[in-house]
Protein backbone atom coordinates (compact mmCIF):
# COMPACT_ATOMS: atom_id res chain seq x y z
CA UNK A 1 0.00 0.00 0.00
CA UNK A 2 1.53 3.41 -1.00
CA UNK A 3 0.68 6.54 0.62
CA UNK A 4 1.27 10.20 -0.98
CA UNK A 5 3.57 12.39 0.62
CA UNK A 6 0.18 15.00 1.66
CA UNK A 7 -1.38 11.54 2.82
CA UNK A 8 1.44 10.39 5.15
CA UNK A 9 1.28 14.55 6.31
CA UNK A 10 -2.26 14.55 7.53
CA UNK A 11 -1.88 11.13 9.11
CA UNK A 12 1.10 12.49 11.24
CA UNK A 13 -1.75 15.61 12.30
CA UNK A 14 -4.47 13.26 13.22
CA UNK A 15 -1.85 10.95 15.34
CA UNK A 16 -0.32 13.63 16.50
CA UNK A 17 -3.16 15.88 17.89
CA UNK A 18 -6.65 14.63 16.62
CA UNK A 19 -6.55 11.07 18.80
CA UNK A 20 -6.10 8.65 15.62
CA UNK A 21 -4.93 5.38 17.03
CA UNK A 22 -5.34 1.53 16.29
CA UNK A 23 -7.62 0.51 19.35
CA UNK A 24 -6.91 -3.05 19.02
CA UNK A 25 -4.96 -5.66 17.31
CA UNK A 26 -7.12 -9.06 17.83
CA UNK A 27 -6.16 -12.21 17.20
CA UNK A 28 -8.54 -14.70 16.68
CA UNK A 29 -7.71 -18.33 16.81
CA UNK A 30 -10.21 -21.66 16.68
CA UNK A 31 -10.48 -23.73 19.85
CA UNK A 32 -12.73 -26.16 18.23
CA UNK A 33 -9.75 -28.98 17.86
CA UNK A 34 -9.15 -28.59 22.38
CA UNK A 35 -12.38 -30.20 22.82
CA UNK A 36 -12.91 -33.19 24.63
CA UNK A 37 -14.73 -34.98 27.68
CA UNK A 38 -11.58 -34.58 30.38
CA UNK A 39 -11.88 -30.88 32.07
CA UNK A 40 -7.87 -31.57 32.76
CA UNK A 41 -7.02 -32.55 28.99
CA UNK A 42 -9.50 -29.81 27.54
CA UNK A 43 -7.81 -27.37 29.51
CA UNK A 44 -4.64 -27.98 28.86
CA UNK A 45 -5.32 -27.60 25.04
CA UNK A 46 -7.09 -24.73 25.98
CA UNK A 47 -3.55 -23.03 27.39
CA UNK A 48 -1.07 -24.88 24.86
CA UNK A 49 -2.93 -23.43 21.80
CA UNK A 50 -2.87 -19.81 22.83
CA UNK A 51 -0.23 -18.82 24.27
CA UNK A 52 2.06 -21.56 21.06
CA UNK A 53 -0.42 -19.29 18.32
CA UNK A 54 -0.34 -15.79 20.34
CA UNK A 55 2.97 -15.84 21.54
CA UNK A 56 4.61 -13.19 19.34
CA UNK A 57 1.17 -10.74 19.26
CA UNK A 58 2.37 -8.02 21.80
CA UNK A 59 5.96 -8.27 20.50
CA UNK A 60 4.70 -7.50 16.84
CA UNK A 61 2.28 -5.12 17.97
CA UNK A 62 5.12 -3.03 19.67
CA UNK A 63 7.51 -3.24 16.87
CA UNK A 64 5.02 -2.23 14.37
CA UNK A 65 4.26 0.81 16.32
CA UNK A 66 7.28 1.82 16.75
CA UNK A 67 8.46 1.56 13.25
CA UNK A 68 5.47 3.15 11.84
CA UNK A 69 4.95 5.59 14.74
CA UNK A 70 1.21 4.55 14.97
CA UNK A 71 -0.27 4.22 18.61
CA UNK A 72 -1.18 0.22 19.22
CA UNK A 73 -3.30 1.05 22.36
CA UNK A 74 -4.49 -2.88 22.96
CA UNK A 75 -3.34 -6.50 21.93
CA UNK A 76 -6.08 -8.86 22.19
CA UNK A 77 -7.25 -12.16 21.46
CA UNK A 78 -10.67 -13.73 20.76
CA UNK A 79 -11.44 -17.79 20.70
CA UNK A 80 -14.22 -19.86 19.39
CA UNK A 81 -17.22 -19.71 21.92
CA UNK A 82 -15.93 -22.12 24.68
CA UNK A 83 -19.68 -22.88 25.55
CA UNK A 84 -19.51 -25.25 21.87
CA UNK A 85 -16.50 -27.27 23.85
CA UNK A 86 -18.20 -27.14 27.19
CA UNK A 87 -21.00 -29.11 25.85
CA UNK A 88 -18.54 -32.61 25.71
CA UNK A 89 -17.81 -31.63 29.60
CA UNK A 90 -19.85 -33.09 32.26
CA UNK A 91 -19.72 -30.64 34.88
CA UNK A 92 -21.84 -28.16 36.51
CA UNK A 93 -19.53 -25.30 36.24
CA UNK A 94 -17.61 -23.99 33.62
CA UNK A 95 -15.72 -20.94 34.92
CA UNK A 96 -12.57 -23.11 35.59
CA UNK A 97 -12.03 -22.44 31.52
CA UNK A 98 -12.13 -19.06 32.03
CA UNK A 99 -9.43 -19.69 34.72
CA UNK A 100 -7.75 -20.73 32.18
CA UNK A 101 -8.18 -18.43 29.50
CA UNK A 102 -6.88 -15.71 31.92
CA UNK A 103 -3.70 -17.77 32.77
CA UNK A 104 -3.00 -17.82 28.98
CA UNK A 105 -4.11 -14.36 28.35
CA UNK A 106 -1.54 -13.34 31.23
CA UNK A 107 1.27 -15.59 29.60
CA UNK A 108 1.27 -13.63 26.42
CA UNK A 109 0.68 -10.57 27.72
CA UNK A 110 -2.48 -9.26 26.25
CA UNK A 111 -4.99 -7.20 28.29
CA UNK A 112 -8.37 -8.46 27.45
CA UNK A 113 -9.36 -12.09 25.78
CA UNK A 114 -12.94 -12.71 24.72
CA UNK A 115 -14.81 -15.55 23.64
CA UNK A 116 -16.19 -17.14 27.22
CA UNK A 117 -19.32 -16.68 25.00
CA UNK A 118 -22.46 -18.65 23.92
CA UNK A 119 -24.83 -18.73 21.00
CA UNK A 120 -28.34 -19.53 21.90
CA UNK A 121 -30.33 -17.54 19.70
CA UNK A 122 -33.58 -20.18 19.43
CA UNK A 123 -32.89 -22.26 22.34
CA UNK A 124 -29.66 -23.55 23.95
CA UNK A 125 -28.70 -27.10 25.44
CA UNK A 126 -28.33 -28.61 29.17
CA UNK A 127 -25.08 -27.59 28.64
CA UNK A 128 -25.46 -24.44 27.11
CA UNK A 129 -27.52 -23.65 30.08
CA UNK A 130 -25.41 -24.43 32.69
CA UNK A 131 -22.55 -22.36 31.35
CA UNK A 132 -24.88 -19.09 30.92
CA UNK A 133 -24.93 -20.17 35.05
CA UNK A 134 -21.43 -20.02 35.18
CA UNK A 135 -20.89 -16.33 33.81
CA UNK A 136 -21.09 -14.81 36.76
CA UNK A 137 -18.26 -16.94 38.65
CA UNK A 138 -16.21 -16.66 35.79
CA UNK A 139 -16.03 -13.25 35.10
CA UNK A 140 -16.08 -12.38 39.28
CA UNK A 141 -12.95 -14.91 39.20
CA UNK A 142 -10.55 -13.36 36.06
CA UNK A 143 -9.66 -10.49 35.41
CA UNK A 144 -8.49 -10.33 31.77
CA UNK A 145 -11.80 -12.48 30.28
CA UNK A 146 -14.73 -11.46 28.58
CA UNK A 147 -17.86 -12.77 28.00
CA UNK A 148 -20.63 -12.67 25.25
CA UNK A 149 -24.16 -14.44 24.61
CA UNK A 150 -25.83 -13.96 21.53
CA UNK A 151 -29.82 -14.72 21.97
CA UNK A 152 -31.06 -13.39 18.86
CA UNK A 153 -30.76 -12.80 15.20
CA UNK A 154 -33.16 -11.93 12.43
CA UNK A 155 -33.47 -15.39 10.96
CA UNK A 156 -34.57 -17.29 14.00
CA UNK A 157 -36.46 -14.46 16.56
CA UNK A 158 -35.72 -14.04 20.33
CA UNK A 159 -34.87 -16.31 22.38
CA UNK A 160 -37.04 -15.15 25.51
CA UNK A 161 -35.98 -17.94 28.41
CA UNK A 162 -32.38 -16.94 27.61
CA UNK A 163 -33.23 -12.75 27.77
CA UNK A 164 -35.19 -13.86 31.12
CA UNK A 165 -31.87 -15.55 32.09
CA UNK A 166 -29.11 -12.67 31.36
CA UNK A 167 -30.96 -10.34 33.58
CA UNK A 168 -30.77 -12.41 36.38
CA UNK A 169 -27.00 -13.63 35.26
CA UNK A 170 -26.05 -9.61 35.29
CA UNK A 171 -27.69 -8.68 38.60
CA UNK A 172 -25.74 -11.80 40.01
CA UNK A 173 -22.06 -10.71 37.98
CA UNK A 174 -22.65 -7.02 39.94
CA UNK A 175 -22.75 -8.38 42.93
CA UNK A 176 -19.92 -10.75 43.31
CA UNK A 177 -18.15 -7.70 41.86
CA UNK A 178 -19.17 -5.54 44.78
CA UNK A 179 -16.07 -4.11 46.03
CA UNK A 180 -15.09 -2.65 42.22
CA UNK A 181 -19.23 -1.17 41.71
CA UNK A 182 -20.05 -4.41 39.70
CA UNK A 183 -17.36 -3.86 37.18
CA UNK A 184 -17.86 -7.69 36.11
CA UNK A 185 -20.62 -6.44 33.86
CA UNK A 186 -18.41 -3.94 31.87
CA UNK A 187 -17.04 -7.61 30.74
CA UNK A 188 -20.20 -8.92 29.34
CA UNK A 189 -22.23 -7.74 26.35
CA UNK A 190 -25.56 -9.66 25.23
CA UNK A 191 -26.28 -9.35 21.72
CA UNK A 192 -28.44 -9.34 18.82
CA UNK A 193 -27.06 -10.53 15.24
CA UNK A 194 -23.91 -10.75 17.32
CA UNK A 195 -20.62 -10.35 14.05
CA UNK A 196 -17.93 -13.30 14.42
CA UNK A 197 -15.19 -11.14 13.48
CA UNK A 198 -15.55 -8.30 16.09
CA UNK A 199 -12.17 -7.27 17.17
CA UNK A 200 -13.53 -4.91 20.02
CA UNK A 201 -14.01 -6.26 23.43
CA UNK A 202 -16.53 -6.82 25.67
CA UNK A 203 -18.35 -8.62 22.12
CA UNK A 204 -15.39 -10.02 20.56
CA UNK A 205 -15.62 -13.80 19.91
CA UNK A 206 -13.93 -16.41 17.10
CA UNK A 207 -17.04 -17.32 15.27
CA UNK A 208 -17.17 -21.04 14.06
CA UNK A 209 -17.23 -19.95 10.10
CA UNK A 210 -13.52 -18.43 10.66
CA UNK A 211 -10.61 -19.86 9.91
CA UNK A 212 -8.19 -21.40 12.10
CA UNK A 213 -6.31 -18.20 12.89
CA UNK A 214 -6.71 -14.35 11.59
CA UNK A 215 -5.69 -10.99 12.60
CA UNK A 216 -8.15 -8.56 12.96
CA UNK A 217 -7.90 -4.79 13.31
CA UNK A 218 -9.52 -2.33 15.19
CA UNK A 219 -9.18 1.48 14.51
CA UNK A 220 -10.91 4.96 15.58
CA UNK A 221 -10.73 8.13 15.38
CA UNK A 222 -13.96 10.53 16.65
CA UNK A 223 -11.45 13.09 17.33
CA UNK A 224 -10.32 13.06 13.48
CA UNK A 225 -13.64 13.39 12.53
CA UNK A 226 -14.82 16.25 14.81
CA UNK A 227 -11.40 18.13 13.43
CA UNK A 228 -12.44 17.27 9.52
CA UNK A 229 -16.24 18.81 10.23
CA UNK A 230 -14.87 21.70 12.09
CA UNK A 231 -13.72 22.89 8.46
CA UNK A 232 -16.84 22.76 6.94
CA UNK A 233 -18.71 24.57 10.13
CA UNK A 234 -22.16 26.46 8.34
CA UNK A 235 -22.28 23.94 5.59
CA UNK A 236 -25.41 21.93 4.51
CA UNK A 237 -25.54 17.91 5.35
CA UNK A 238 -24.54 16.58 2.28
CA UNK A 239 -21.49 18.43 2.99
CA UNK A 240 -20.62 17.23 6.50
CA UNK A 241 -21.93 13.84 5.06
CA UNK A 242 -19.02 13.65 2.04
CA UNK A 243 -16.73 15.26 5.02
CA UNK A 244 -17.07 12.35 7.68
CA UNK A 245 -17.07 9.69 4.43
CA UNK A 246 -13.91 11.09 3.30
CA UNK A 247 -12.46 11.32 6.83
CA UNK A 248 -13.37 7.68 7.67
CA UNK A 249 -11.73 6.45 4.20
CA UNK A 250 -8.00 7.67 5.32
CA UNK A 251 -8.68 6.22 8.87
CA UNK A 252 -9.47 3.07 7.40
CA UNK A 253 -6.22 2.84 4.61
CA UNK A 254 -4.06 3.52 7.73
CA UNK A 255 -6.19 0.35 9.74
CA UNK A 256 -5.57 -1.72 6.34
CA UNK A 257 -1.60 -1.32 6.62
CA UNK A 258 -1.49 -2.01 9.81
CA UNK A 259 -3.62 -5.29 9.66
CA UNK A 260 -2.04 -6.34 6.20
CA UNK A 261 2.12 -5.46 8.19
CA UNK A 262 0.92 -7.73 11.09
CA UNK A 263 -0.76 -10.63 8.91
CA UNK A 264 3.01 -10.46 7.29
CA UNK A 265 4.58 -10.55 10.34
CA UNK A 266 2.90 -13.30 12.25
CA UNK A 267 2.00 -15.34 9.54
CA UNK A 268 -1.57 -15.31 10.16
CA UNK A 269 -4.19 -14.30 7.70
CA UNK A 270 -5.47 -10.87 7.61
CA UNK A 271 -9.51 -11.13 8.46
CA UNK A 272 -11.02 -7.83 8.45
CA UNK A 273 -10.76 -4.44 9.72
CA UNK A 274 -13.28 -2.65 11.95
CA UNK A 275 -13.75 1.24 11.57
CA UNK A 276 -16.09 1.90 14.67
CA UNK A 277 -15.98 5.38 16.05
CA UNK A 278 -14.76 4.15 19.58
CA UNK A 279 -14.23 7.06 22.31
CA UNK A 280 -12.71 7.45 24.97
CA UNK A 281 -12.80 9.30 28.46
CA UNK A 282 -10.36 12.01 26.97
CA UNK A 283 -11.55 15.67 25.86
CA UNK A 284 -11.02 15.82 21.69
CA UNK A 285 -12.31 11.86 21.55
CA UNK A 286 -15.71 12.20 21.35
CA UNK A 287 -19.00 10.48 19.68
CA UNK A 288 -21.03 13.29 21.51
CA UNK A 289 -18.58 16.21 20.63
CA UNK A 290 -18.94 14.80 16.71
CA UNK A 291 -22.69 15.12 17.39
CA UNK A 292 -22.87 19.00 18.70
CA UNK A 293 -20.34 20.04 15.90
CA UNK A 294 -22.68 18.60 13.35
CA UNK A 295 -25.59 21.29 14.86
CA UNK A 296 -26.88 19.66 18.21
CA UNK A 297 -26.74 21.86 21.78
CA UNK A 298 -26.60 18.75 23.59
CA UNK A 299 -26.21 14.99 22.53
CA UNK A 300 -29.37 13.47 23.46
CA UNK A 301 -31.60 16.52 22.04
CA UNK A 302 -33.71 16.14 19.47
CA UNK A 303 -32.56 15.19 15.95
CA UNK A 304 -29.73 12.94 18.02
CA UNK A 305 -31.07 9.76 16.15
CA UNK A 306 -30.68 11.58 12.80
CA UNK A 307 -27.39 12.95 13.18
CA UNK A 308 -26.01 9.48 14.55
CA UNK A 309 -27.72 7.83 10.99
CA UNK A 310 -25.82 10.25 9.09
CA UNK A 311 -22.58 9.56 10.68
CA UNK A 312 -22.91 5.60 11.10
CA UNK A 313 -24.00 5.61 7.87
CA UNK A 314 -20.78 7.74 6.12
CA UNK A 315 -18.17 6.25 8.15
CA UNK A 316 -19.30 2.81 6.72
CA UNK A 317 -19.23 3.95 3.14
CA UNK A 318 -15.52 5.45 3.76
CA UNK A 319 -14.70 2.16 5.21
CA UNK A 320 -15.83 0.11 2.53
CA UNK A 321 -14.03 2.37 -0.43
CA UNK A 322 -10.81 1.67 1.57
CA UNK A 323 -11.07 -1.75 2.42
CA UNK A 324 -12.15 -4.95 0.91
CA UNK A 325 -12.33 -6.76 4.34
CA UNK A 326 -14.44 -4.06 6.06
CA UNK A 327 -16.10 -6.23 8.91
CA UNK A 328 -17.23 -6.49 13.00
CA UNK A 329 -19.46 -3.66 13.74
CA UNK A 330 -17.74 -0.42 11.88
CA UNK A 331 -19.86 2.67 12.72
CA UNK A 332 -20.35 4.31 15.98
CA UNK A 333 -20.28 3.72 19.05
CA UNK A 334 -21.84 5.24 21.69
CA UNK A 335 -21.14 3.89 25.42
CA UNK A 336 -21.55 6.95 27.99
CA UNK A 337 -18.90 5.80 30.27
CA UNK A 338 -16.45 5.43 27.68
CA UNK A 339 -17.55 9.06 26.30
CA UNK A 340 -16.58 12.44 28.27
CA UNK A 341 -19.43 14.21 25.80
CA UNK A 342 -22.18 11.93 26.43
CA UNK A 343 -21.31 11.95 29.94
CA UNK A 344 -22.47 15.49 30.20
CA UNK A 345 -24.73 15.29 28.13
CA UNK A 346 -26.64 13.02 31.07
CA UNK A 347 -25.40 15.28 33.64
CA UNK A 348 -27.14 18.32 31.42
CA UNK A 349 -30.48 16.33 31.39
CA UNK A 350 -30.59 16.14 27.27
CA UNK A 351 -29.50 12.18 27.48
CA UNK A 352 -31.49 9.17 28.71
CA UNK A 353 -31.71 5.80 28.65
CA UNK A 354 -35.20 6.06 26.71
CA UNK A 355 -33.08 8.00 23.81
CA UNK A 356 -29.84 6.36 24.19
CA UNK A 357 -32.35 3.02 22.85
CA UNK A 358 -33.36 5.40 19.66
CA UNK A 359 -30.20 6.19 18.84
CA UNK A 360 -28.74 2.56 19.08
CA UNK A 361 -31.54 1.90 16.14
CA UNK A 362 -28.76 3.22 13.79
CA UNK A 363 -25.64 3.29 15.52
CA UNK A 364 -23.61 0.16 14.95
CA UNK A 365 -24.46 -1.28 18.66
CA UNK A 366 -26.62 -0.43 21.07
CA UNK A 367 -27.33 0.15 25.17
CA UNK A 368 -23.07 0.86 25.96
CA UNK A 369 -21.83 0.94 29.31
CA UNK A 370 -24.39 2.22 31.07
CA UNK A 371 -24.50 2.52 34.94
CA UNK A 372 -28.17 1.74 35.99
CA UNK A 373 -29.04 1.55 39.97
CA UNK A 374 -28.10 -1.41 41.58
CA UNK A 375 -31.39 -2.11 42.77
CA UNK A 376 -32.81 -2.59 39.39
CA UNK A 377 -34.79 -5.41 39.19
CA UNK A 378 -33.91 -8.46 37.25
CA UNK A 379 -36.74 -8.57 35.00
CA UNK A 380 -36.30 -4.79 34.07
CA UNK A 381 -32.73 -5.62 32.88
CA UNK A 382 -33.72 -8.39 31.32
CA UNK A 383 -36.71 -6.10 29.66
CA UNK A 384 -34.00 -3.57 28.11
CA UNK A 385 -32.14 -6.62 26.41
CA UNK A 386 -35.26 -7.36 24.56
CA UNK A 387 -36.37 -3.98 23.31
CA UNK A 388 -32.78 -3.58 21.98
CA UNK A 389 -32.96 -7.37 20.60
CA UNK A 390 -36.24 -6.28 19.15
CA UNK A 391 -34.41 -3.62 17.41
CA UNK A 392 -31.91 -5.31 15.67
CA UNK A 393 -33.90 -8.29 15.16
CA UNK A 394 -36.94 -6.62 13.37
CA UNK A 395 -33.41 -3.96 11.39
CA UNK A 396 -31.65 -6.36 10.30
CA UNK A 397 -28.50 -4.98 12.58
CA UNK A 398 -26.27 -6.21 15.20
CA UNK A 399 -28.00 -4.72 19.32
CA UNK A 400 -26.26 -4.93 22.18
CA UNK A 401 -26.42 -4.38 25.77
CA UNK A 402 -23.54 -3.88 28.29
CA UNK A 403 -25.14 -2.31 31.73
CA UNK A 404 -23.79 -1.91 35.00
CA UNK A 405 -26.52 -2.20 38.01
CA UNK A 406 -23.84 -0.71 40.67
CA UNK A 407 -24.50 -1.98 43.97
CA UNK A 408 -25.46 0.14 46.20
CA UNK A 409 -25.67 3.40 44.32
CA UNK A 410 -28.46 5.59 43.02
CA UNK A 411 -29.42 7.48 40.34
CA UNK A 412 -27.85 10.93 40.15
CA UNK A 413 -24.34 9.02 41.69
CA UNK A 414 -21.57 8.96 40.38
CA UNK A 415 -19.08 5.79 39.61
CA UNK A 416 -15.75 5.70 38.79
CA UNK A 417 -14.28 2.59 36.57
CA UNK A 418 -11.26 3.84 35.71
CA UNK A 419 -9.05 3.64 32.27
CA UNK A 420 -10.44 3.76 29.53
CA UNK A 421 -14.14 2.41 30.83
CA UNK A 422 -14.41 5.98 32.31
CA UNK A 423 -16.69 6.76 34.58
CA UNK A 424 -20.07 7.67 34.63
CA UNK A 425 -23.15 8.69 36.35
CA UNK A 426 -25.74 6.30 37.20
CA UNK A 427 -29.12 6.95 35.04
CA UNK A 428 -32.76 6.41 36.00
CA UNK A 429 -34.34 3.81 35.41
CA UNK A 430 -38.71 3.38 34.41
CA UNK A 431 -40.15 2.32 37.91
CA UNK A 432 -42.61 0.55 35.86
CA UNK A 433 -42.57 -3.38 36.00
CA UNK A 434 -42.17 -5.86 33.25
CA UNK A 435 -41.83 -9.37 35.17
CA UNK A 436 -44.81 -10.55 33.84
CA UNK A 437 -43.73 -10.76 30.44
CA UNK A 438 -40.36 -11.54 30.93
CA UNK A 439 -41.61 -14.70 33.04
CA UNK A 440 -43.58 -16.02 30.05
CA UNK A 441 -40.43 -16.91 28.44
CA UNK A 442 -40.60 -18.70 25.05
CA UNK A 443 -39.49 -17.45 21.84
CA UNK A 444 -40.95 -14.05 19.88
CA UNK A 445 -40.47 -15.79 16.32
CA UNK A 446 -38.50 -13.75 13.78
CA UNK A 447 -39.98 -11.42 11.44
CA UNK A 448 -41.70 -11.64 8.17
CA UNK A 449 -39.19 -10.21 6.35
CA UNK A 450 -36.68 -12.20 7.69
CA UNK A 451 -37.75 -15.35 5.30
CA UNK A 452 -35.83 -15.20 2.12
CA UNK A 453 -35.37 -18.15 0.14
C-alpha cells in the first residue's frame, strides 16, 4: 500500500493531535480442535494453543508501532465460543475455563481475551444452560476475560428464556463484583445478530465460520472526525456527510496497513478491519462532541437519532471504499462511560436511557456501558435486552447491551471505573414493571421479512 507524501502529512496531524490510534490488534484463533470430555485434557489444550499461536502478538504489535509511529493502544485475542467445547464436559460449572483463559491471556501478555461466549439464539442445550450459570463466577474470578451471549438474530427471533436468564445472570455478575461497583458487567455484552469477526471487546468472539487463525484490526478516530467537520462549520448535510465519508476512508487505509504489516509478520491471515468510532474518556475523543459540531446543543436533544444515521451511515461507506475486508461492527459507538461528551450530556439532562435506545436503532451497537441503579430489578434488565434485541432483530442490525446495576448506588451518583471504561453517572431507570412478560419466556419468532429463500 503506498501513501502520498500529503497523505502520510495529515496522518502524522491526526496521530499527532486529533486522537487517531489503532484501538486493538485481535487475534482470533479456533479452539474447536481442544475439545474433549476430560476438564484436565480440555484445559490444557485450551492453554497450549494460545499462548504456542499468540505468543509473538504483543511483540509485533510493539515493533510495528514503533516503526510506523502509529499508537497500538491494545493487543487482544478472541477464541471460538468455549460454551460449543463445554457441551462434551460433564460438569456443573464452567468458569474453571475461564481460569484458564486468563492464565493464557496473562502468559502472552495481552490485556483483554474474549470468547467465554455462547450462542443460543432459538434455544440452547443442558449444557449451554449451565454455562450461561457459570458467567457470573467466571467473570467475578478473572480479570483479563470477557464474555458474550448472543440470543437473537433476524433469521430465528428471540430467544425469551435466555433474555429472562441474562438479567438475572447480570444482577448476580454485579454483585460478586461488589467491592469494584459491579465492574464484572463492563465484561459482558448480550447481543443481537452478534458479528464473528468483532475485534472490540466486551463482544469479541472467534465465530465457528472463521478460519483457524486471523488478525483482525480495530481502529478509531472521533477526534479526526470532529477536526475534519470543524472545516466545513455552516455547511449543509450533504457536505458534513461527504466530510465524515472522506475522513473515515483515510482512517481506514491507515487500519488496512497495519492489519495487512501484522498478517506479514505473524503469519496469520489478515480477516477484516473494523472502523467503529470508539471514544474514549479524553476531551477531543468524542461520539457526543462529533454530534454538537454537526448542529446539536446537547447529545441526546432532538434530531440525536438523525445525526447518529448520518454519521454511522458515512463512516461505513468510507470504510468500505478503503477496504475490501471491512467487517465487525464499523460505525459508531456510543457507550456513555467510555464518552466524556455523552457523559455530560446526562449530567445536562438532554441524554437518557429512553433516547440512548433510539439512537442505538442506527448506531452500529446499542445500550453501551451504562450505569443503571443497583437495585434494578432483574426482570427490568432483562426487559431492556429485549427492546434492543427487538431492534436489531426486526433492522436487520447487530443490538447490544452492556449495563452496570452498581450496587449500592443511586441514580444521580456517580461511579468511577477507571481507564479507559471511564466513569459515569448512574441513570434512572422506568419504575414501571415488566416481570410478567419476561416470566412467560418462550421465543418471539422472527420477522416476516426475515424469510428469504
Amino acid at each position: 500500500m503506498i501513501f502520498s507524501p500529503h497523505e502520510v502529512q495529515e496522518t502524522i496531524k491526526m496521530l499527532e493531535s486529533e486522537h487517531l490510534d489503532i484501538r486493538t490488534i485481535t487475534m482470533g484463533i479456533s479452539l474447536l480442535d481442544c475439545a474433549g470430555p476430560v476438564l484436565k485434557d480440555v484445559r490444557k489444550r485450551i492453554y497450549d494453543k494460545i499462548t504456542r499461536t499468540a505468543e509473538r502478538l504483543v511483540r509485533t504489535g510493539d515493533e510495528i508501532s514503533t516503526e510506523l509511529g502509529v499508537p497500538i493502544i491494545h493487543r487482544r485475542i478472541s477464541v471460538t465460543p468455549i460454551s460449543l467445547l463445554a457441551g462434551a464436559l460433564d460438569i456443573k460449572d464452567y468458569s474453571p475455563l475461564a481460569l484458564t483463559l486468563d492464565a493464557a491471556a496473562s502468559a502472552v501478555g495481552v490485556n483483554f481475551i474474549g470468547g467465554f461466549s455462547a450462542l443460543v439464539d432459538k434455544g440452547y442445550n443442558e449444557g449451554e444452560e449451565r454455562f450461561i450459570h457459570s458467567i457470573p463466577e467466571a467473570l467475578s474470578s478473572t480479570e483479563k476475560v470477557c464474555s458474550s451471549v448472543n440470543l437473537g438474530t433476524t433469521r430465528t427471533g428471540i430467544n425469551m428464556d435466555t433474555v429472562r436468564d441474562m438479567g438475572r445472570v447480570i444482577r448476580e455478575t454485579a454483585q460478586l463484583t461488589a467491592k469494584d461497583d459491579g465492574i464484572g458487567c463492563a465484561k459482558l455484552v448480550v447481543f443481537c445478530n452478534a458479528p464473528s469477526d468483532n475485534p472490540f471487546m466486551a463482544g469479541a468472539f472467534h465465530g465457528v465460520g472463521e478460519p483457524e487463525c486471523q488478525i483482525n484490526v480495530g481502529i478509531s478516530g472521533p477526534g479526526v472526525v470532529k477536526s475534519a467537520l470543524e472545516k466545513v462549520r455552516g455547511e449543509r448535510i450533504d457536505v458534513v456527510a461527504e466530510t465524515i465519508k472522506k475522513t473515515a476512508f483515510k482512517i481506514t487505509r491507515l487500519g488496512q496497513l497495519v492489519a495487512a504489516e501484522a498478517s506479514r509478520r505473524l503469519d496469520v491471515p489478515f480477516g477484516i478491519v473494523d472502523l467503529s468510532l470508539a471514544p474514549t474518556p479524553e476531551v477531543g475523543d468524542s461520539v457526543a462532541e462529533i454530534m454538537e459540531e454537526i448542529g446539536l446543543e446537547s447529545a441526546g436533544a432532538p434530531g440525536s437519532t438523525a445525526v447518529i444515521a448520518l454519521l454511522n451511515d458515512a463512516v461505513k461507506k468510507g470504510g468500505i471504499m478503503a477496504s475490501s475486508h471491512v467487517g465487525g461492527l464499523s460505525g459508531a459507538f456510543i457507550p456513555v462511560s467510555e464518552d466524556h461528551g455523552m457523559i455530560e450530556a446526562v449530567e445536562r439532562g438532554s441524554l437518557c436511557i429512553e433516547k440512548l435506545e433510539a439512537m442505538t436503532a442506527v448506531c452500529s451497537v446499542g445500550l453501551d456501558m451504562i450505569a443503571i441503579p443497583g437495585d434494578t430489578p432483574a426482570e427490568t434488565i432483562s426487559a431492556i435486552i429485549a427492546d434492543e434485541a427487538a431492534i436489531g432483530m426486526i433492522n436487520n442490525k447487530t443490538t447490544a447491551v452492556r449495563v452496570i446495576p452498581v450496587p449500592g448506588k443511586s441514580a444521580g451518583e456517580r461511579v468511577v471505573f477507571g481507564g479507559l471504561l471511564g466513569e459515569a453517572p448512574v441513570m434512572n431507570v422506568s419504575r414501571f414493571s415488566s416481570r410478567d412478560f419476561i416470566n412467560r419466556g418462550g421465543r418471539i419468532p422472527a420477522p416476516v421479512h426475515s424469510f428469504r429463500n
